[in-house]
Structures are given as structure tokens and as C-alpha cells.
C-alpha atoms as a PDB file:
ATOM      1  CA  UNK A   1     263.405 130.562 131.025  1.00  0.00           C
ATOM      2  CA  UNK A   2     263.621 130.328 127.237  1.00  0.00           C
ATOM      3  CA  UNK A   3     260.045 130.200 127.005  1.00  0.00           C
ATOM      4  CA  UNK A   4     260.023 133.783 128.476  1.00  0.00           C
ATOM      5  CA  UNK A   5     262.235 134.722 126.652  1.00  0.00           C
ATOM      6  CA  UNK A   6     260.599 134.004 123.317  1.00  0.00           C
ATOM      7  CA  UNK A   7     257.536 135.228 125.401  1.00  0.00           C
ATOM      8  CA  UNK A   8     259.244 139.174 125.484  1.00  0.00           C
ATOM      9  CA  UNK A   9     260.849 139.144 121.985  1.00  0.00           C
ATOM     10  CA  UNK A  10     257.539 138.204 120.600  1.00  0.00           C
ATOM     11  CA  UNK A  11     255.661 141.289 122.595  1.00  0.00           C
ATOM     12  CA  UNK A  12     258.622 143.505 121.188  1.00  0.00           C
ATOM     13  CA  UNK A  13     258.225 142.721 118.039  1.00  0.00           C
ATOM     14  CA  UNK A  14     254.168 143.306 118.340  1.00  0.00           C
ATOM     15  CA  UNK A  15     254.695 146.672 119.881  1.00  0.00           C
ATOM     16  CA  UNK A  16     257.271 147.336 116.797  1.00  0.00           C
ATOM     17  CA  UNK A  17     254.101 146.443 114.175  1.00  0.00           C
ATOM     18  CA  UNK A  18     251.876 148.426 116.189  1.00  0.00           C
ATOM     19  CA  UNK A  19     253.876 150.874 116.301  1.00  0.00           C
ATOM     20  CA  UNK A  20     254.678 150.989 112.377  1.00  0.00           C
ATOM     21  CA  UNK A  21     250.803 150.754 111.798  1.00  0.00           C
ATOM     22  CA  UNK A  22     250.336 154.279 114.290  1.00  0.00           C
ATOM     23  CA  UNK A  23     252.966 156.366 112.027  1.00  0.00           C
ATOM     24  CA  UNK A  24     251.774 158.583 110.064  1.00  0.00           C
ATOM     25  CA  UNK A  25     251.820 157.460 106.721  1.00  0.00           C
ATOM     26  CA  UNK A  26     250.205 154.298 107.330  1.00  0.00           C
ATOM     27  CA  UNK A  27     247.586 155.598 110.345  1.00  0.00           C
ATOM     28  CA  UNK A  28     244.712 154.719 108.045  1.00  0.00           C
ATOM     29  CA  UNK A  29     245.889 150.863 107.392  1.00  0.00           C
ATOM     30  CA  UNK A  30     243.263 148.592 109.664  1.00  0.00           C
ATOM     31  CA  UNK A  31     244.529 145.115 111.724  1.00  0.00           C
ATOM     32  CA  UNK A  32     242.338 142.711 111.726  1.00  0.00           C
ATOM     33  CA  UNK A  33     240.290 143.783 108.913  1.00  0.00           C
ATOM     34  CA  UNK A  34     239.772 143.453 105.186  1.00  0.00           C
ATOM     35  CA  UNK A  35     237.289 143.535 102.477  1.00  0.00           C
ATOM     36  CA  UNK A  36     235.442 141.175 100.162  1.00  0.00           C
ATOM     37  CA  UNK A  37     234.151 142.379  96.876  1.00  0.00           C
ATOM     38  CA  UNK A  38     232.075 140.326  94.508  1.00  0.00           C
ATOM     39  CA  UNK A  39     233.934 141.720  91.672  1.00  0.00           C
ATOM     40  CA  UNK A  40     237.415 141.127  92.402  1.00  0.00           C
ATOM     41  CA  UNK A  41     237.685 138.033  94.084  1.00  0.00           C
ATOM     42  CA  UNK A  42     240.742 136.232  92.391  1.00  0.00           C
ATOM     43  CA  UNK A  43     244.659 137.410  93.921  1.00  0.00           C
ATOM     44  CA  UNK A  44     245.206 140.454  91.760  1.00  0.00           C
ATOM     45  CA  UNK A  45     247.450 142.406  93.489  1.00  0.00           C
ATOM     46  CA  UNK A  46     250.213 139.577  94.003  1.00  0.00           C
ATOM     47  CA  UNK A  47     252.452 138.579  96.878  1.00  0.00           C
ATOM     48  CA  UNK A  48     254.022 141.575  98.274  1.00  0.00           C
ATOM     49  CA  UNK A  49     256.448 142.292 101.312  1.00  0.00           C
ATOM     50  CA  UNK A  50     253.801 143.984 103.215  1.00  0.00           C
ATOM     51  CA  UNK A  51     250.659 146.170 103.769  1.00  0.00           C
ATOM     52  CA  UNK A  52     252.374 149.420 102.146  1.00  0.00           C
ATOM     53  CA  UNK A  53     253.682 147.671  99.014  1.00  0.00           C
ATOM     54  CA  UNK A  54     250.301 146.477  98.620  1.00  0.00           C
ATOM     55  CA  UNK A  55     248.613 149.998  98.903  1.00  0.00           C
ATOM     56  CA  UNK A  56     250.992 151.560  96.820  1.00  0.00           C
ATOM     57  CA  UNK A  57     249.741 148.405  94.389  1.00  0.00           C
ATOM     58  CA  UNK A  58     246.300 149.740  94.879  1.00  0.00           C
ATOM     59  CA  UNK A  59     246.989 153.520  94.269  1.00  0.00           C
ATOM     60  CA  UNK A  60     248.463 152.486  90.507  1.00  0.00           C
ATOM     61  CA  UNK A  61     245.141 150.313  89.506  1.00  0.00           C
ATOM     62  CA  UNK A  62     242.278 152.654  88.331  1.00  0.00           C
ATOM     63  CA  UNK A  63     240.058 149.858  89.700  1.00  0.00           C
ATOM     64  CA  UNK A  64     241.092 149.770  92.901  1.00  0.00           C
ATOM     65  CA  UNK A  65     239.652 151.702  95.663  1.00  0.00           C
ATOM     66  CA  UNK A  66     240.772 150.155  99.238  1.00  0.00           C
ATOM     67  CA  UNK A  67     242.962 146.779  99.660  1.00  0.00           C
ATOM     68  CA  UNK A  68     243.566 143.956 101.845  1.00  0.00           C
ATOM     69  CA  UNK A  69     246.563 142.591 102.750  1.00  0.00           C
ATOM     70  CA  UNK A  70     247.375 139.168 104.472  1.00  0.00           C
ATOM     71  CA  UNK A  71     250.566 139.258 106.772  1.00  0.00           C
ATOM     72  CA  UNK A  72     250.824 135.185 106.668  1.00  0.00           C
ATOM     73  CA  UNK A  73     250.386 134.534 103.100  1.00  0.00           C
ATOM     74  CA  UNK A  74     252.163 138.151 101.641  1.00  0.00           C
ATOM     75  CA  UNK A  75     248.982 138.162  99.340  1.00  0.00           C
ATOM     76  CA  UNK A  76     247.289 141.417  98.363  1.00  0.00           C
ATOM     77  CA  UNK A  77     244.256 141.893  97.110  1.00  0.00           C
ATOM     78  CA  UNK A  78     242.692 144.925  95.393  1.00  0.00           C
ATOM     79  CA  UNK A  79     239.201 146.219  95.351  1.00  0.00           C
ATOM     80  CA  UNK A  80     236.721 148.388  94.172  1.00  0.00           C
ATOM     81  CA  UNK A  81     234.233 150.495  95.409  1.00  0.00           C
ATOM     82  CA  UNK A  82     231.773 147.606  95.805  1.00  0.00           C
ATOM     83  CA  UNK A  83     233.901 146.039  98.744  1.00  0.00           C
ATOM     84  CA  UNK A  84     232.644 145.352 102.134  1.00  0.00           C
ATOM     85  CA  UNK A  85     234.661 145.910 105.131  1.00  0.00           C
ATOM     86  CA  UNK A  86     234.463 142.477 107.383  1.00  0.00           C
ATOM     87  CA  UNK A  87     236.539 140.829 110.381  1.00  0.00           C
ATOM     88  CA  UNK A  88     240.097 138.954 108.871  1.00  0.00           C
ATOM     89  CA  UNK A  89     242.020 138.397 111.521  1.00  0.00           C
ATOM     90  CA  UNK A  90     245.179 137.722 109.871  1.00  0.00           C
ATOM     91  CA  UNK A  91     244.409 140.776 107.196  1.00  0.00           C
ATOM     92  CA  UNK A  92     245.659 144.466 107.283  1.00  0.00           C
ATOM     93  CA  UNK A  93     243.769 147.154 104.798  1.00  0.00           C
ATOM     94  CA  UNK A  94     243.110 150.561 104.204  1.00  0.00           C
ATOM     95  CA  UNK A  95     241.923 152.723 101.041  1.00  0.00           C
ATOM     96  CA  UNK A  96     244.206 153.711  98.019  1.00  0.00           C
ATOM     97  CA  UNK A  97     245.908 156.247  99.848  1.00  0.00           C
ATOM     98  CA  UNK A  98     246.042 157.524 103.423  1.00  0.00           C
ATOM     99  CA  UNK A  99     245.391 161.280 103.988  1.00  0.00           C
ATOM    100  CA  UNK A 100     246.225 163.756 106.515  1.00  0.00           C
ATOM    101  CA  UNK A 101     242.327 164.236 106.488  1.00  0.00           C
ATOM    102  CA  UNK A 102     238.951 162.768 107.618  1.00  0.00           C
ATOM    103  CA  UNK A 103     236.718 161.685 105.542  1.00  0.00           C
ATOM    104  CA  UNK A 104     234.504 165.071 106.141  1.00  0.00           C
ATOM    105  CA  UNK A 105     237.394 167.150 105.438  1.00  0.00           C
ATOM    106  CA  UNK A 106     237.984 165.217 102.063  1.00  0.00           C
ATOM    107  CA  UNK A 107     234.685 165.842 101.058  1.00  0.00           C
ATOM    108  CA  UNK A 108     234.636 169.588 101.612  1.00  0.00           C
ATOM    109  CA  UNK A 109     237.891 169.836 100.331  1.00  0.00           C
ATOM    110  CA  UNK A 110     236.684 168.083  96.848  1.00  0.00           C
ATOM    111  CA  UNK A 111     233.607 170.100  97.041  1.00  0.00           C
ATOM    112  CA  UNK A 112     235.303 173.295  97.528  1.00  0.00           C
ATOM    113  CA  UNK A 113     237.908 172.434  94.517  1.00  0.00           C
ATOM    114  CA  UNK A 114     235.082 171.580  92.035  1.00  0.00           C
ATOM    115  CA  UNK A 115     233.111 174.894  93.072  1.00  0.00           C
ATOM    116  CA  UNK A 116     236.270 176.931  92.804  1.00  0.00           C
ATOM    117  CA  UNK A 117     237.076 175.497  89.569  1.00  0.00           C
ATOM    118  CA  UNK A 118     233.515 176.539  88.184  1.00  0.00           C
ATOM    119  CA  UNK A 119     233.901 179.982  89.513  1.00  0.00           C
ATOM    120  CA  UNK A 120     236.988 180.245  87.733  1.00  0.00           C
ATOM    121  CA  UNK A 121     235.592 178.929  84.319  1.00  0.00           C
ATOM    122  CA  UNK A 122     232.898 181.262  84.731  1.00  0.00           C
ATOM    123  CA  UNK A 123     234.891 184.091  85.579  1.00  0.00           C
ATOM    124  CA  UNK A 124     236.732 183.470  81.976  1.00  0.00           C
ATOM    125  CA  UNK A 125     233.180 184.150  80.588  1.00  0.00           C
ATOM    126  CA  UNK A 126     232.820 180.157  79.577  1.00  0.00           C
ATOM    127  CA  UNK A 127     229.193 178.819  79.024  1.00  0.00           C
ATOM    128  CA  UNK A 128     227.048 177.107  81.518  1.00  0.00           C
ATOM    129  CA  UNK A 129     227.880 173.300  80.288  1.00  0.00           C
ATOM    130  CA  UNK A 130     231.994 174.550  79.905  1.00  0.00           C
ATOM    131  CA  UNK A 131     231.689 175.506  83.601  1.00  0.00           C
ATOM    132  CA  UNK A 132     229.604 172.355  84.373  1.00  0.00           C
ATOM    133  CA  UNK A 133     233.008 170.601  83.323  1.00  0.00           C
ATOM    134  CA  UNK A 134     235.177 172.685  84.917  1.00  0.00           C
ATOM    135  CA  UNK A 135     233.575 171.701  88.343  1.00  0.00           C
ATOM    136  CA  UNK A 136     233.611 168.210  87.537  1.00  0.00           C
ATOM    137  CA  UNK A 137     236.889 167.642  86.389  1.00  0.00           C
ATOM    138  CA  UNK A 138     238.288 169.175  89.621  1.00  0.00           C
ATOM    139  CA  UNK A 139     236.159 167.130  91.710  1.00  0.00           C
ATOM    140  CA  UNK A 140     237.212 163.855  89.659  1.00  0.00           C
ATOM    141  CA  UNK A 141     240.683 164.861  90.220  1.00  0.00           C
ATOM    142  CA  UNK A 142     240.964 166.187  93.345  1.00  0.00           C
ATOM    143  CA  UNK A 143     238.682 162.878  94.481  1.00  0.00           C
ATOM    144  CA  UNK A 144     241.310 160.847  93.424  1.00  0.00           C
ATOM    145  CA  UNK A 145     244.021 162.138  95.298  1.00  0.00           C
ATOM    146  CA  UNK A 146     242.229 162.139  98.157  1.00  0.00           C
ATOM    147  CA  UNK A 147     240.881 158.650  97.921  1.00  0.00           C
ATOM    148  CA  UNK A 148     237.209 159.394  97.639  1.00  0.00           C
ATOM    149  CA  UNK A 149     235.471 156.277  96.396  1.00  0.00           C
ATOM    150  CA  UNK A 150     233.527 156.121  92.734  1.00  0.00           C
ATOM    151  CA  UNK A 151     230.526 157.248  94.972  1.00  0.00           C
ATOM    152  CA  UNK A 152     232.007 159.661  97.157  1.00  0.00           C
ATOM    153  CA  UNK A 153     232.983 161.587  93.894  1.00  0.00           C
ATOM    154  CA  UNK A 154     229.744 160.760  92.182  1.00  0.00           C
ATOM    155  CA  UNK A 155     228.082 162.567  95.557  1.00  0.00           C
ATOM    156  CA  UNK A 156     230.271 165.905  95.281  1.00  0.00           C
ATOM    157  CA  UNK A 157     229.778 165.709  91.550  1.00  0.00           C
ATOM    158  CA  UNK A 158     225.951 165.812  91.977  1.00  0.00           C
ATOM    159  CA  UNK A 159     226.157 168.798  94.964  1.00  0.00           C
ATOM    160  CA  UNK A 160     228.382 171.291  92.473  1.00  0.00           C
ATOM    161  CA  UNK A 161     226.521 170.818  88.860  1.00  0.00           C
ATOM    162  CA  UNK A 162     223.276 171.647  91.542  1.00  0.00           C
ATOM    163  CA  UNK A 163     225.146 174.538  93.017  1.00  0.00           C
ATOM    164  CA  UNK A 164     226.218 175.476  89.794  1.00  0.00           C
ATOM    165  CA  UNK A 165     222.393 175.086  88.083  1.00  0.00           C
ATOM    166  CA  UNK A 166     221.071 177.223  91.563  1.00  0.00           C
ATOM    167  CA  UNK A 167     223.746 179.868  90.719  1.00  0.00           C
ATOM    168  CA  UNK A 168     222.492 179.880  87.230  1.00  0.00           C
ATOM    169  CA  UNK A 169     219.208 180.243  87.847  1.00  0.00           C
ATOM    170  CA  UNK A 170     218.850 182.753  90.480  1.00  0.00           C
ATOM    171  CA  UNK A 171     221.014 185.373  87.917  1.00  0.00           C
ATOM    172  CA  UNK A 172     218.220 187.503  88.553  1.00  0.00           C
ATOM    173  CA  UNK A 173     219.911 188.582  91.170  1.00  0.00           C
ATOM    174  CA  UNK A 174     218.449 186.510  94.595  1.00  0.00           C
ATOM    175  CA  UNK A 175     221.526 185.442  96.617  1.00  0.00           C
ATOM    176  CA  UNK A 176     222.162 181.435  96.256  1.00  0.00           C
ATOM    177  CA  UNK A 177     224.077 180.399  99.691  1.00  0.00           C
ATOM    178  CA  UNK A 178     227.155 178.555  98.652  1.00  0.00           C
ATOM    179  CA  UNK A 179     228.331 177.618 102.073  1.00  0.00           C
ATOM    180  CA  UNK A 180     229.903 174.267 102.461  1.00  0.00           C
END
């Protein structure tokens, strides 16, 4: 009878952890999963409480782009863009910050920042490269909030200084499609 007993407080207190990783906030953390990166391999983010503590280590580390956390040791490690996502059964991780987003959405929403940034620089009659900047900055900003990776914001960079250029160039007055 005891051993049933353990037996239903142990399923309890699973169903309160699973429940705690479906909430909102922490909906992007992942059980049983964690990263390795060839870069950071030492325990840099320390022993913390839990999974949150150790992405709200992550989100203050301008290296750190997703972490993993392991529930029987407390340990936290951060890491960078380079990490690989691989089976740890005892690990929980996620990126630098969870958003209300997908990844899609993120992207557009970085995209269409950068872009709106650049029409407003140009609309204050700056020069090509001031507008160039303009668009990048908001994309490097608005990346980081959203938890885009050093590539992810490297990608959106690329796609508005080439909308930007296209705009540019077809001044002679052919219509450049900005749709995102």
C-alpha cells in the first residue's frame, strides 16, 4: 500500500512539471533535450534552481543563444549559435527567450521592423548607406528580443540591405515588390 502510494504522489508531482513546462511563459522550454556546442563546453551558467533561472541566465550573456538545463545536477549551461540540439534525458532547454511567436512570425516580424526602419530613414531624406543602417540596426535589435539566432539575424539582415539596394535601383520608377 505504501508503494502505491509513493506510486500516485510521484505521477502528481510529474503532471505538476508538465504542467509548469505547458504555461505560457515557459511553452518553448524542451524535456528531454539539450544542446552541445563545441565552443562552450565548460559549466558557465552555474547551478541554478531550475530551467527558468537558467534562461533568464542565458538572456543576460551576449553569447548565449539557447541553454540547457539539468534537473538532477541544477547545472546550466549556456550556448551559442553553434549548438546542436541532441537527446538528454535528464536535460530541459529552450532559446534565450520564449515568444508568443513562431519562428516564421519572428522572422517577418524582424524583417518588417528593419524595412520599416529604412523607410523611415529615407523618408527623413538620409543617404543610401544612413538608411542601409537604419534597417540593420532594427533588425539587430528587434532580432534580439525575439531570440533570432546570430544567423537568423544575419539572414533578415541580408534580405533588407537587398530590398533596400532593389528599391534603390529601380528609382526610375519600375515598381520593386516589397511583400514579405
Amino acid at each position: 500500500m505504501a508503494t502505491l502510494g509513493f506510486l500516485l504522489v510521484l505521477a502528481a508531482a510529474s503532471d505538476d512539471v508538465e504542467a509548469e513546462l505547458e504555461s505560457p511563459k515557459l511553452s518553448c522550454f524542451r524535456r528531454g533535450w539539450g544542446y552541445e556546442d563545441s565552443w562552450h563546453k565548460d559549466l558557465n551558467g552555474g547551478f541554478v534552481a531550475n530551467a527558468e533561472t537558467c534562461q533568464e541566465t542565458c538572456d543576460h550573456m551576449w553569447f548565449c543563444d539557447v541553454f540547457t538545463y539539468y534537473e538532477d545536477t541544477k547545472k546550466c549551461f549556456l550556448q551559442g549559435n553553434q549548438a546542436i540540439e541532441m537527446v538528454k534525458t535528464t536535460a530541459i532547454s529552450g532559446p534565450k527567450t520564449c515568444s508568443a511567436t513562431s519562428l516564421s512570425e519572428a522572422l517577418k516580424m524582424v524583417k518588417h521592423a528593419g524595412w520599416s526602419a529604412a523607410k523611415g530613414a529615407q523618408a527623413e531624406a538620409m543617404n543610401l548607406q544612413q538608411i542601409k543602417i537604419a534597417g540593420v540596426q532594427a533588425v539587430q535589435q528587434n532580432g534580439v528580443k525575439l531570440g533570432l539566432s546570430n544567423t537568423q539575424k544575419a539572414q533578415v539582415t541580408a534580405g533588407v540591405v537587398g530590398m533596400i539596394a532593389a528599391v534603390k535601383a529601380a528609382g526610375d520608377g519600375n515598381r520593386v515588390s516589397t511583400d514579405f
